[in-house]
PDB file of N, CA and C in Angstrom:
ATOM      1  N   UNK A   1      32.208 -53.873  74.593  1.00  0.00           N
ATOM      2  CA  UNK A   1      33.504 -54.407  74.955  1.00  0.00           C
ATOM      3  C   UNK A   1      33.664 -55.795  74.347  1.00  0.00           C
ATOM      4  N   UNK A   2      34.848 -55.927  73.614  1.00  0.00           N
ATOM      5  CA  UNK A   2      34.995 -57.273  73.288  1.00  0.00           C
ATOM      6  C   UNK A   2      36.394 -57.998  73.484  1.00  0.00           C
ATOM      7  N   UNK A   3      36.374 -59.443  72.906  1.00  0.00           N
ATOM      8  CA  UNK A   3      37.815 -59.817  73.855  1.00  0.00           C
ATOM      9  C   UNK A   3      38.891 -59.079  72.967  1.00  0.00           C
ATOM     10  N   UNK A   4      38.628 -58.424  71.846  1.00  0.00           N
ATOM     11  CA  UNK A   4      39.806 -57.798  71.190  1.00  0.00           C
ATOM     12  C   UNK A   4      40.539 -56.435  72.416  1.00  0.00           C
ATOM     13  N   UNK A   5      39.616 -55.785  72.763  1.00  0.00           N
ATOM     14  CA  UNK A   5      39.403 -54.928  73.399  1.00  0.00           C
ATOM     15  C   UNK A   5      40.141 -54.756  74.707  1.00  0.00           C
ATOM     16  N   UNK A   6      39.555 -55.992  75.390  1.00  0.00           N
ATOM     17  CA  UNK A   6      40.186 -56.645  76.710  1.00  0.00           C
ATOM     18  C   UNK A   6      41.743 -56.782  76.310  1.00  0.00           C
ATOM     19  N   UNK A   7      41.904 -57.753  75.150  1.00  0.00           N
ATOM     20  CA  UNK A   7      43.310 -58.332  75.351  1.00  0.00           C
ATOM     21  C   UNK A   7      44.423 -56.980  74.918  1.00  0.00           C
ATOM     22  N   UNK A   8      44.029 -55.919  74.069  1.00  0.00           N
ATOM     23  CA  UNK A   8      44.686 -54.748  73.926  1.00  0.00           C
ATOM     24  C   UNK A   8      44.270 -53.866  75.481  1.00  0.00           C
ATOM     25  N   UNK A   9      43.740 -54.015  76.390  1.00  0.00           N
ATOM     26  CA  UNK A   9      43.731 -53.306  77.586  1.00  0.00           C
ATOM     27  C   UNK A   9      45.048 -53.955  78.214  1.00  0.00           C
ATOM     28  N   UNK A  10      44.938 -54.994  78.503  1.00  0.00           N
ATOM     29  CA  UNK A  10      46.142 -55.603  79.425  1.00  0.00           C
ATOM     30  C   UNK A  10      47.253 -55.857  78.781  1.00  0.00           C
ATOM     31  N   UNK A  11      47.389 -56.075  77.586  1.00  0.00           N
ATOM     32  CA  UNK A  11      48.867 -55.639  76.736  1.00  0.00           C
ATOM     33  C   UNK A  11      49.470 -54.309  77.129  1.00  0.00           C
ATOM     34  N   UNK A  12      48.519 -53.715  76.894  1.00  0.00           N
ATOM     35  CA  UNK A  12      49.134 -52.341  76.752  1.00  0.00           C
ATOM     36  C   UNK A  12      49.441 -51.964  78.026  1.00  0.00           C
ATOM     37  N   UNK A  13      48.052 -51.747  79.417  1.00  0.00           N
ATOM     38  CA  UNK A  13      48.351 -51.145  80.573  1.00  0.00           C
ATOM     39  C   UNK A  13      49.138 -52.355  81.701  1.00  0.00           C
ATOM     40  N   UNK A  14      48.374 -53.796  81.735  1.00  0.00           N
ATOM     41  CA  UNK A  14      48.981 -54.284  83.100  1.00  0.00           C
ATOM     42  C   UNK A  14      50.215 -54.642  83.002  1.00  0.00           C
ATOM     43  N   UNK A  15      50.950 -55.497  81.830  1.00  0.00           N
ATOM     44  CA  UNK A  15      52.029 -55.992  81.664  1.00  0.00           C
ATOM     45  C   UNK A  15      52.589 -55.135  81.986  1.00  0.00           C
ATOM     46  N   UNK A  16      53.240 -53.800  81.408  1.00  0.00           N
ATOM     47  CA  UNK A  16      54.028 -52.741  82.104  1.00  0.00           C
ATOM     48  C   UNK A  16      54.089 -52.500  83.601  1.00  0.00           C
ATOM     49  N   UNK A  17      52.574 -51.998  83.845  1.00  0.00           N
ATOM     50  CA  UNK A  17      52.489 -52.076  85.270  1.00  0.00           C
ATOM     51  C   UNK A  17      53.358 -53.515  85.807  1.00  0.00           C
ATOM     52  N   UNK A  18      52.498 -54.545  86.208  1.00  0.00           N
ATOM     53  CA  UNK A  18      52.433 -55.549  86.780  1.00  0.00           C
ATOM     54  C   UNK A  18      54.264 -56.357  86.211  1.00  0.00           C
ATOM     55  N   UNK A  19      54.618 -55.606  85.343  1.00  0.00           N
ATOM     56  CA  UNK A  19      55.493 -56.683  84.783  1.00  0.00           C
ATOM     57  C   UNK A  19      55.313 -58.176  84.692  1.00  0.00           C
ATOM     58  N   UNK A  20      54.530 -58.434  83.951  1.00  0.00           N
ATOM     59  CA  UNK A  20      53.882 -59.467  83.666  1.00  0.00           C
ATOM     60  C   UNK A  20      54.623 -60.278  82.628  1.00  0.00           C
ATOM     61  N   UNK A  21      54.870 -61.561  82.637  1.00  0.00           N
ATOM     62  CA  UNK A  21      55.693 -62.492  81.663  1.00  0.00           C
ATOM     63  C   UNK A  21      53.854 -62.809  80.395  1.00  0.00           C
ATOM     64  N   UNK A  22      54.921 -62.698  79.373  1.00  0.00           N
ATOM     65  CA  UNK A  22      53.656 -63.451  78.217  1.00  0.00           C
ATOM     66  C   UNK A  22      52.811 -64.749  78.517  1.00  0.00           C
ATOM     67  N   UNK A  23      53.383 -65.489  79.300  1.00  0.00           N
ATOM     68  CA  UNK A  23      52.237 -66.469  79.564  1.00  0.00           C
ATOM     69  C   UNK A  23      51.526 -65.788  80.705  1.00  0.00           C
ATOM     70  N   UNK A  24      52.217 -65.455  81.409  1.00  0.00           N
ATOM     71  CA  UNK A  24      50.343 -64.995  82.893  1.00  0.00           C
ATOM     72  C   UNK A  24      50.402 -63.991  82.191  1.00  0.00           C
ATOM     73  N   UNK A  25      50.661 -63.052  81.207  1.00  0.00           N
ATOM     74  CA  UNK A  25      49.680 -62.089  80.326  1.00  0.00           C
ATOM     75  C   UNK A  25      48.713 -62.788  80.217  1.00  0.00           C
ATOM     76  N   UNK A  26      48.888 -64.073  79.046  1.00  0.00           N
ATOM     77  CA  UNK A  26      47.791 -64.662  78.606  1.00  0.00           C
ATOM     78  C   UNK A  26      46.774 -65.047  79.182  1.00  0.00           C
ATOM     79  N   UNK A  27      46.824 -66.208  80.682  1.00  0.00           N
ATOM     80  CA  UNK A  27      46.429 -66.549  81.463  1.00  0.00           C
ATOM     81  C   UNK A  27      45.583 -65.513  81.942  1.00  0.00           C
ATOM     82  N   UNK A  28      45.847 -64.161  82.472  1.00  0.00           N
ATOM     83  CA  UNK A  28      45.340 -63.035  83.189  1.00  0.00           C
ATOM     84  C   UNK A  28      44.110 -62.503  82.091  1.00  0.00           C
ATOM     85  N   UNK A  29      44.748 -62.775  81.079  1.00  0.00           N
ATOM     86  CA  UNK A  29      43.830 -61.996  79.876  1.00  0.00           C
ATOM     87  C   UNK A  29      42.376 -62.723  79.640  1.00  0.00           C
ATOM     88  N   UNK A  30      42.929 -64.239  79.592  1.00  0.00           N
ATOM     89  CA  UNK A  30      41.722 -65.130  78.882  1.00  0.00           C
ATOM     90  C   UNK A  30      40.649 -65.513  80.397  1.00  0.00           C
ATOM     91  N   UNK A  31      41.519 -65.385  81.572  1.00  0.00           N
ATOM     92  CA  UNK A  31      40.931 -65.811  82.763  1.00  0.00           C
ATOM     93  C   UNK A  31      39.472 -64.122  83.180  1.00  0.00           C
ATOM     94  N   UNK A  32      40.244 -62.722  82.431  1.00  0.00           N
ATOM     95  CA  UNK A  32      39.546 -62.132  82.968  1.00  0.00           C
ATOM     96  C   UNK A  32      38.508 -61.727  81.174  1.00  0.00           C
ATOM     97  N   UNK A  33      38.613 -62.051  80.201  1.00  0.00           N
ATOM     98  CA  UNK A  33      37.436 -62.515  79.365  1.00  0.00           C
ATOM     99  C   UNK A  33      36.710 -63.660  79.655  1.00  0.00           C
ATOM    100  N   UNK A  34      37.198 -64.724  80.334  1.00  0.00           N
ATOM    101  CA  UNK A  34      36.234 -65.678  80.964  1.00  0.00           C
ATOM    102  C   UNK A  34      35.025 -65.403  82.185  1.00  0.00           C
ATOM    103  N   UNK A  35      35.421 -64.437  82.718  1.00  0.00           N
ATOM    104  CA  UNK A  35      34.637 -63.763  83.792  1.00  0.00           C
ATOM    105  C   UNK A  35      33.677 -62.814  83.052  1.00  0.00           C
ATOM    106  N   UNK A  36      34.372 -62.033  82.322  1.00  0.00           N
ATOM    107  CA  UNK A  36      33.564 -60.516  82.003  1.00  0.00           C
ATOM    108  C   UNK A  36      32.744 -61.027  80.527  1.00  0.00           C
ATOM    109  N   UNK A  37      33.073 -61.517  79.531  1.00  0.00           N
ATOM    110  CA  UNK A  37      32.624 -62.313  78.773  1.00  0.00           C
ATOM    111  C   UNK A  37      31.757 -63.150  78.150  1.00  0.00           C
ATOM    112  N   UNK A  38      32.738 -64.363  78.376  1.00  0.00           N
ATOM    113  CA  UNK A  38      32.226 -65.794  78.543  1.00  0.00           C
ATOM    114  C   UNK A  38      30.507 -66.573  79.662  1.00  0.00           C
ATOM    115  N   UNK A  39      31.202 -66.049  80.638  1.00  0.00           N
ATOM    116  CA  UNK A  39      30.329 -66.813  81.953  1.00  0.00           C
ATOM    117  C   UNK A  39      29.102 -65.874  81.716  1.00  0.00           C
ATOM    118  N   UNK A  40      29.029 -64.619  81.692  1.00  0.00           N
ATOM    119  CA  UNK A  40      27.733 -64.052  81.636  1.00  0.00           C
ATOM    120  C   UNK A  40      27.323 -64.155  80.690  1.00  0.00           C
ATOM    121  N   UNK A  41      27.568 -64.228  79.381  1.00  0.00           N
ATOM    122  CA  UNK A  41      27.160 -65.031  77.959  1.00  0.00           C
ATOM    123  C   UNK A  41      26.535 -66.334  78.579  1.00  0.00           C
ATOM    124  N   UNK A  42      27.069 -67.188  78.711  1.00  0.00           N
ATOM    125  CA  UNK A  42      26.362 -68.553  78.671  1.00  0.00           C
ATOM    126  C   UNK A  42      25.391 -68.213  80.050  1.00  0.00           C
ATOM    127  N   UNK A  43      25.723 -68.031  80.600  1.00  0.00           N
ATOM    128  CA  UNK A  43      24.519 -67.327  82.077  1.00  0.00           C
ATOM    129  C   UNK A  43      23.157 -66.707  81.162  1.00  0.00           C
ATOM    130  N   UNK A  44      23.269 -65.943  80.095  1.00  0.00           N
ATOM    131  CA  UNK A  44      22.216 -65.360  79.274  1.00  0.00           C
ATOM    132  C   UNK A  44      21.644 -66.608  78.610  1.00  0.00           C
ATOM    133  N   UNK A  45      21.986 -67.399  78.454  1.00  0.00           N
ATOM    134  CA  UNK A  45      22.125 -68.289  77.224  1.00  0.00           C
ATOM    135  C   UNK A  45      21.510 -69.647  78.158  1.00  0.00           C
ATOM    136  N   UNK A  46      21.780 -69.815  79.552  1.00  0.00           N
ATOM    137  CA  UNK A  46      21.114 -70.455  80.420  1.00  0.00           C
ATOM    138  C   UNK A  46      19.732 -70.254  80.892  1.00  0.00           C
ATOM    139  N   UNK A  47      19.446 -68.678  81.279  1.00  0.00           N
ATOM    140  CA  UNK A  47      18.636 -68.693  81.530  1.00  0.00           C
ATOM    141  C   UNK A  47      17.834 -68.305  80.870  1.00  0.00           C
ATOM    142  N   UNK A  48      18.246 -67.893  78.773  1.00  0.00           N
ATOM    143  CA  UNK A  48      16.703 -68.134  77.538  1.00  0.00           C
ATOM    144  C   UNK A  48      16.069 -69.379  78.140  1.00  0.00           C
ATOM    145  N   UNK A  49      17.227 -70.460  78.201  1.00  0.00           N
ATOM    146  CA  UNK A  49      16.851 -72.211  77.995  1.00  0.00           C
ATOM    147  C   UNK A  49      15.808 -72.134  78.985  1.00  0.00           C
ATOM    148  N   UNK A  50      16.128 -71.402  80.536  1.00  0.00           N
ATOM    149  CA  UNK A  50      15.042 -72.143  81.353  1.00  0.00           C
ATOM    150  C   UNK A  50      13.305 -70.719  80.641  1.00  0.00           C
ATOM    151  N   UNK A  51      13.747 -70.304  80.534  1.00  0.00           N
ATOM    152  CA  UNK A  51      12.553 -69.252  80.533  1.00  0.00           C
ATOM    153  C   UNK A  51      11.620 -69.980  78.910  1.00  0.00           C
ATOM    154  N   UNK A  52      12.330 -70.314  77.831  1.00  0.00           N
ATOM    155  CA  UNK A  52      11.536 -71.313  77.073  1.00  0.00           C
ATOM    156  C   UNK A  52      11.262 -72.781  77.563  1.00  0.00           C
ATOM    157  N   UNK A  53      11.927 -73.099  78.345  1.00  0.00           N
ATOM    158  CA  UNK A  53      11.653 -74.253  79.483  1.00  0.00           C
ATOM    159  C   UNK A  53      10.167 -74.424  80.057  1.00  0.00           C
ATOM    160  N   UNK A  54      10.077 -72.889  80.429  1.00  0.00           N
ATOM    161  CA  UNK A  54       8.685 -72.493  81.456  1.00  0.00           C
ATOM    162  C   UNK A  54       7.539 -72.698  80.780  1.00  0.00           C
ATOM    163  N   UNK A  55       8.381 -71.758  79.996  1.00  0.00           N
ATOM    164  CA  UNK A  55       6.495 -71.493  78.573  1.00  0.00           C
ATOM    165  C   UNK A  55       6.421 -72.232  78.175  1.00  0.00           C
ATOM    166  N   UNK A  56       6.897 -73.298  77.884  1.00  0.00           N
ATOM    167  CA  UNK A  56       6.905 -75.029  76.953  1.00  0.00           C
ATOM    168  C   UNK A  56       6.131 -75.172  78.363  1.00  0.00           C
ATOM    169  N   UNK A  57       6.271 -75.801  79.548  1.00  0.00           N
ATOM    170  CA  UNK A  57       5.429 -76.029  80.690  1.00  0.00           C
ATOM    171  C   UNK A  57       4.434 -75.260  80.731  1.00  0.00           C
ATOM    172  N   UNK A  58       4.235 -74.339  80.482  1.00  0.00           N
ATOM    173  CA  UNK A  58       3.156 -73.161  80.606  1.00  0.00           C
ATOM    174  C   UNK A  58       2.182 -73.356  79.603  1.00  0.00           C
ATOM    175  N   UNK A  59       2.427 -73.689  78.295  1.00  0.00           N
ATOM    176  CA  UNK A  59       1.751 -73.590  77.078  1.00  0.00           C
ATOM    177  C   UNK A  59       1.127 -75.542  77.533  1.00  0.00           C
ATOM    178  N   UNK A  60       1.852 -76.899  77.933  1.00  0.00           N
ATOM    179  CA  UNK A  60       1.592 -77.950  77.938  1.00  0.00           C
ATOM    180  C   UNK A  60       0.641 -77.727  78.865  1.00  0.00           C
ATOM    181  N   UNK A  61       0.584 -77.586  79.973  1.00  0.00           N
ATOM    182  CA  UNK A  61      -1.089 -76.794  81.040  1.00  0.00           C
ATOM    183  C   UNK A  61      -1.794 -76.432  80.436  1.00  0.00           C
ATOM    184  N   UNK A  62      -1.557 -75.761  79.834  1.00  0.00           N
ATOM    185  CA  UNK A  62      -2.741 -74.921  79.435  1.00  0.00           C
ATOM    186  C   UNK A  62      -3.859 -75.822  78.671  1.00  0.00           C
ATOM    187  N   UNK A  63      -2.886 -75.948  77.583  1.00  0.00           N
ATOM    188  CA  UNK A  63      -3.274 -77.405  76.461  1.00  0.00           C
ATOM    189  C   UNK A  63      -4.279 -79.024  77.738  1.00  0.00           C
ATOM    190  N   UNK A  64      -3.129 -79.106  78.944  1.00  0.00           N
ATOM    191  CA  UNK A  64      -4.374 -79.928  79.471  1.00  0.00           C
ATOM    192  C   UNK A  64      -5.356 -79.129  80.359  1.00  0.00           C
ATOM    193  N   UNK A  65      -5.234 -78.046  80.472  1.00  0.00           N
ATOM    194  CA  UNK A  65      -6.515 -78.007  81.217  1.00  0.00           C
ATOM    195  C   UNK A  65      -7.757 -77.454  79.785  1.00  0.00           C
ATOM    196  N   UNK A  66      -7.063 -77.586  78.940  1.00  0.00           N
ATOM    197  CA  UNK A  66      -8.094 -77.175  78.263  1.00  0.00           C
ATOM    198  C   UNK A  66      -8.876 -78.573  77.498  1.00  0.00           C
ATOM    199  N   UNK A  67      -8.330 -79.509  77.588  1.00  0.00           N
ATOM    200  CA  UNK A  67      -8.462 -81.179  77.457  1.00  0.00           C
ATOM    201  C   UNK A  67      -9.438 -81.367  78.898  1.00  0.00           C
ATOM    202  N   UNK A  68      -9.184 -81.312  79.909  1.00  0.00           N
ATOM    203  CA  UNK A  68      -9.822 -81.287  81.305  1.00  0.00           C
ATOM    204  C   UNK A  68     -11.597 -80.547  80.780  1.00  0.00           C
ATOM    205  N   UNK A  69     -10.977 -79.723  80.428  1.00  0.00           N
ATOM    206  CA  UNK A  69     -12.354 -78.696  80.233  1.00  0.00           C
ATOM    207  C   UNK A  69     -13.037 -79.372  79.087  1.00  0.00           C
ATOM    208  N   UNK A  70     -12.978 -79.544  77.943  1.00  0.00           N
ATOM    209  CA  UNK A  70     -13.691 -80.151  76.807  1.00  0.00           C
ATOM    210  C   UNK A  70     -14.140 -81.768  77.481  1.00  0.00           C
ATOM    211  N   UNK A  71     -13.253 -82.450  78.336  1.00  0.00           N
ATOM    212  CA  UNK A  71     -13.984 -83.726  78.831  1.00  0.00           C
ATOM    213  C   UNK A  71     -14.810 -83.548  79.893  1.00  0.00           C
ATOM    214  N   UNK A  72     -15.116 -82.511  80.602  1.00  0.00           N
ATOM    215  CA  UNK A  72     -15.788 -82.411  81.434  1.00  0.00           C
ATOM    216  C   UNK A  72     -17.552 -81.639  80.847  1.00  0.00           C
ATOM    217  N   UNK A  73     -17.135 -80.961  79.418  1.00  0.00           N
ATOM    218  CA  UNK A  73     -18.592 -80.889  79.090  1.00  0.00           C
ATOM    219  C   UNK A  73     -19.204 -81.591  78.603  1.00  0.00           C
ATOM    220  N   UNK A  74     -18.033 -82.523  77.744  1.00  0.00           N
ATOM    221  CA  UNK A  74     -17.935 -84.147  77.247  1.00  0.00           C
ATOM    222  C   UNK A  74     -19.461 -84.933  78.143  1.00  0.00           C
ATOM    223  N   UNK A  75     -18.726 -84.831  79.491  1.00  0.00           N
ATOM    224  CA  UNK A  75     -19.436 -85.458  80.327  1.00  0.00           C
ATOM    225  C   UNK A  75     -20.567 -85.008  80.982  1.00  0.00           C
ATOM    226  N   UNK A  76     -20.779 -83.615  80.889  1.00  0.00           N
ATOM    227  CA  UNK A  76     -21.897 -82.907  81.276  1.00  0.00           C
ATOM    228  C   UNK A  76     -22.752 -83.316  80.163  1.00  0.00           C
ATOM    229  N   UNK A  77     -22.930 -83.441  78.729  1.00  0.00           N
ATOM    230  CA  UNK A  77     -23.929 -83.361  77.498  1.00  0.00           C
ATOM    231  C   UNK A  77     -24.182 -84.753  77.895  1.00  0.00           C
ATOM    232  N   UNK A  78     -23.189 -85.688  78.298  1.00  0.00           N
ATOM    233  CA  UNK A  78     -23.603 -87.050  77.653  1.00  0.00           C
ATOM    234  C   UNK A  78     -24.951 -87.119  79.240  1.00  0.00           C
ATOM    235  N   UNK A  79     -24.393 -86.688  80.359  1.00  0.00           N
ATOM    236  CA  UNK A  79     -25.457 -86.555  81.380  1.00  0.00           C
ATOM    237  C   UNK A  79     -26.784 -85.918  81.052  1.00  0.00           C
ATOM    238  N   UNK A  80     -26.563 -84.916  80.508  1.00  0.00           N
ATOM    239  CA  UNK A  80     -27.388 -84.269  80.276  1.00  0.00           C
ATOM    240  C   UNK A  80     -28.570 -84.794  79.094  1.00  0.00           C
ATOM    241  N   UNK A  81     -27.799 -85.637  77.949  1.00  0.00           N
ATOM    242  CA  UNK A  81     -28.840 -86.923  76.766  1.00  0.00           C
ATOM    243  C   UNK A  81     -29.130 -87.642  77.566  1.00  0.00           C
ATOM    244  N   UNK A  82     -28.660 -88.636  78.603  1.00  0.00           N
ATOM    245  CA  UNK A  82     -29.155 -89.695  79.747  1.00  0.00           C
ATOM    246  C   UNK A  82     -29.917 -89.218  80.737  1.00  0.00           C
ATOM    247  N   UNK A  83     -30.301 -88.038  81.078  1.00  0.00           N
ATOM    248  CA  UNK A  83     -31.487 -87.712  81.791  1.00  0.00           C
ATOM    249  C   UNK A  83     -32.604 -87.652  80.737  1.00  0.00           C
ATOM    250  N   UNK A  84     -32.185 -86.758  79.776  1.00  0.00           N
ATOM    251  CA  UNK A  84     -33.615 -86.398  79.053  1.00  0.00           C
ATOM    252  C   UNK A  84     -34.139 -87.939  78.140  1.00  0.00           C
ATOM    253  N   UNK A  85     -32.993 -88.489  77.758  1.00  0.00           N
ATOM    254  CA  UNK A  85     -33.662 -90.181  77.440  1.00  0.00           C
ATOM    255  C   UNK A  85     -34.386 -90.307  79.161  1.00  0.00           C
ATOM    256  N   UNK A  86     -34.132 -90.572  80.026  1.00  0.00           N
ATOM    257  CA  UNK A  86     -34.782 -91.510  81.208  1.00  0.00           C
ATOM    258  C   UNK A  86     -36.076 -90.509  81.111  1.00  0.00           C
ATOM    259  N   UNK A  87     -36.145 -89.252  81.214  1.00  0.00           N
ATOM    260  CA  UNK A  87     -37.164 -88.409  80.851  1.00  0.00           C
ATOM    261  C   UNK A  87     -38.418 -88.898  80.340  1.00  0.00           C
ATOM    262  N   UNK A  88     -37.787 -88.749  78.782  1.00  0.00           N
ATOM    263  CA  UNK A  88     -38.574 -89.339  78.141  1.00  0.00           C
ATOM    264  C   UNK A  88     -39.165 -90.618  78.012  1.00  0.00           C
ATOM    265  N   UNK A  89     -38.376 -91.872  79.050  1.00  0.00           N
ATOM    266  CA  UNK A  89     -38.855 -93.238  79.076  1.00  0.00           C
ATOM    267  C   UNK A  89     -40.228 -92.716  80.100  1.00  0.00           C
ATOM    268  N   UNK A  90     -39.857 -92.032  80.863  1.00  0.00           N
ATOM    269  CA  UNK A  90     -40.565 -92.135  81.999  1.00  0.00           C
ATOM    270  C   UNK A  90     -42.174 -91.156  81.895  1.00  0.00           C
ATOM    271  N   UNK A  91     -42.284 -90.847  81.190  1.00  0.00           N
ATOM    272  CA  UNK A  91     -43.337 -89.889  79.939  1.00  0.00           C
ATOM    273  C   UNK A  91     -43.902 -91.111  79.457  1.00  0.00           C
ATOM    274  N   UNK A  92     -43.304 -91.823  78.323  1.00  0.00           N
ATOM    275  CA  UNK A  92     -44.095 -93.067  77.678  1.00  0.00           C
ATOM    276  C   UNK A  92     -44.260 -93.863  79.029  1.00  0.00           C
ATOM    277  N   UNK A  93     -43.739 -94.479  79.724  1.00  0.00           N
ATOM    278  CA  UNK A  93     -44.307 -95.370  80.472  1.00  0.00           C
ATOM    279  C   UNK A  93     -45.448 -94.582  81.944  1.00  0.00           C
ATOM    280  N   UNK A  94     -45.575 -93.483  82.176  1.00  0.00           N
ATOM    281  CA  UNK A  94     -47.033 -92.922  82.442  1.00  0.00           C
ATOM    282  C   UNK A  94     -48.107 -92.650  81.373  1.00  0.00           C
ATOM    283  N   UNK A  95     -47.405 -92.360  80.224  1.00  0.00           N
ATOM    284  CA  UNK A  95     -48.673 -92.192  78.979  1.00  0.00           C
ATOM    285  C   UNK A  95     -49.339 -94.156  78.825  1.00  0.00           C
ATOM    286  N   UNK A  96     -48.335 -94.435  79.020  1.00  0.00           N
ATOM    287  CA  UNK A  96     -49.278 -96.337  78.837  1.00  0.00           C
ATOM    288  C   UNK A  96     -49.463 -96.814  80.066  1.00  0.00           C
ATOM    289  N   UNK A  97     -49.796 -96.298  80.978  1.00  0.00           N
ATOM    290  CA  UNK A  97     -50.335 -96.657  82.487  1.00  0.00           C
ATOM    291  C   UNK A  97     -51.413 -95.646  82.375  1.00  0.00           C
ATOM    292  N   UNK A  98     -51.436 -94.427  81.981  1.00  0.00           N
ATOM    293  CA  UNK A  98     -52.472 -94.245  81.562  1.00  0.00           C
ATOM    294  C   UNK A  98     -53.513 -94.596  80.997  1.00  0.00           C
ATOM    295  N   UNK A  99     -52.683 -95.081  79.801  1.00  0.00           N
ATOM    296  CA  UNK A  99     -54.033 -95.826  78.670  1.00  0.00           C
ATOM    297  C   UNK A  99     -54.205 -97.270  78.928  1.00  0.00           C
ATOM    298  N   UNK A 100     -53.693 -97.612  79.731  1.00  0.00           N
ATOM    299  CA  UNK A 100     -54.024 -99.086  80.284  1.00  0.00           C
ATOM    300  C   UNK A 100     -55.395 -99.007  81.603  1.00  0.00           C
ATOM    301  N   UNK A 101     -55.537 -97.658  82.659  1.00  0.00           N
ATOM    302  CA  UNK A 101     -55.960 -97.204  83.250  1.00  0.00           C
ATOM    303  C   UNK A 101     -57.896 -96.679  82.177  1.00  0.00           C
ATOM    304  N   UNK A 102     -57.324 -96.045  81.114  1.00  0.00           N
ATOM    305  CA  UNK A 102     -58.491 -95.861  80.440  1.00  0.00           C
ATOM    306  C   UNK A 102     -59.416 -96.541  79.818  1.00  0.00           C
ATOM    307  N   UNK A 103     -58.592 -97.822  79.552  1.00  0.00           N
ATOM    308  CA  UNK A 103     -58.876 -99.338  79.295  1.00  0.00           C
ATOM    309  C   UNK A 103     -59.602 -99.886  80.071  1.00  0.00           C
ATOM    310  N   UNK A 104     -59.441 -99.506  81.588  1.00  0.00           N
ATOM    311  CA  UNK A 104     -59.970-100.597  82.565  1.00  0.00           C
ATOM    312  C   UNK A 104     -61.558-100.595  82.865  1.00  0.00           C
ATOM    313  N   UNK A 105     -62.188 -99.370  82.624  1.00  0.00           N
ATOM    314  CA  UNK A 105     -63.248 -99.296  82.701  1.00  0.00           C
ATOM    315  C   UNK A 105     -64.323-100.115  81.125  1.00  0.00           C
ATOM    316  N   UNK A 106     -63.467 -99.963  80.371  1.00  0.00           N
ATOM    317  CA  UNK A 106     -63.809-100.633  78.946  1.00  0.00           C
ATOM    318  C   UNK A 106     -63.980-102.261  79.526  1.00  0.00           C
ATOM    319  N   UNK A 107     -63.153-102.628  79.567  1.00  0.00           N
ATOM    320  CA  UNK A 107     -62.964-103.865  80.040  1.00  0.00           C
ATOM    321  C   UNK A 107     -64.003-104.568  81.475  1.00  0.00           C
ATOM    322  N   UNK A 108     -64.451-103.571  82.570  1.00  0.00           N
ATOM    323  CA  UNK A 108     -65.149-103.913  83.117  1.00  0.00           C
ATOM    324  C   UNK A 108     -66.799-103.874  82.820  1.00  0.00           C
ATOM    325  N   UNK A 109     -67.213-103.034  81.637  1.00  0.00           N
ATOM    326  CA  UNK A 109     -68.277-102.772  81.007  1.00  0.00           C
ATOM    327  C   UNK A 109     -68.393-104.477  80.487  1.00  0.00           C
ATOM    328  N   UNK A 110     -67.469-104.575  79.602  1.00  0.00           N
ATOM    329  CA  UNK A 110     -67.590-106.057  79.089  1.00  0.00           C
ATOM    330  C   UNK A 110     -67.573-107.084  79.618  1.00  0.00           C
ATOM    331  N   UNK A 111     -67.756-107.192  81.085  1.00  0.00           N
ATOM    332  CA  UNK A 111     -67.657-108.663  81.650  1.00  0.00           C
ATOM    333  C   UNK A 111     -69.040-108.491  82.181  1.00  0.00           C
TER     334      UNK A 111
END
């Protein structure tokens, strides 16, 4: 259906009927392509906008939780190098309490 369609419906059938003057023809005509038409057109056309609205919101989440997620293993590895460094301090400093320990008997031989 289009407004060609419409405006040859009410030419032809209501004016006769209704005896209708050419201006509220017009009026009647463009008021009922504004309804049947128009408004549900831009109603379609409203609600693409919000539904690419969503997924633009939908797709920006996603994007941060996936930022959330890469800084949080971020922060797990760097925990995870700062234990195994303290680890390893804590290895050398029993290996030289050790050998300071193996020392001591050396040292008491010599006095």
């Amino acid at each position: 259906m289009t407004e060609q369609w419409f405006k040859t419906y009410f030419h032809e059938n209501f004016r006769k009927r209704l005896q209708l003057t050419e201006f509220s023809l017009r009026y009647t005509t463009d008021a009922f392509i504004n309804v049947c038409i128009v408004l549900p057109a831009e109603e379609e056309e409203e609600e693409e906008e919000e539904e690419e609205e969503e997924e633009e919101e939908e797709e920006e989440e996603e994007e941060e939780e996936e930022e959330e997620e890469e800084e949080e293993k971020e922060e797990e590895e760097e925990e995870e190098e700062e234990e195994a460094t303290e680890k390893e301090r804590e290895r050398h400093r029993e290996k030289e309490r050790w050998k300071s320990i193996n020392l001591l008997p050396n040292i008491l031989n010599l006095k």
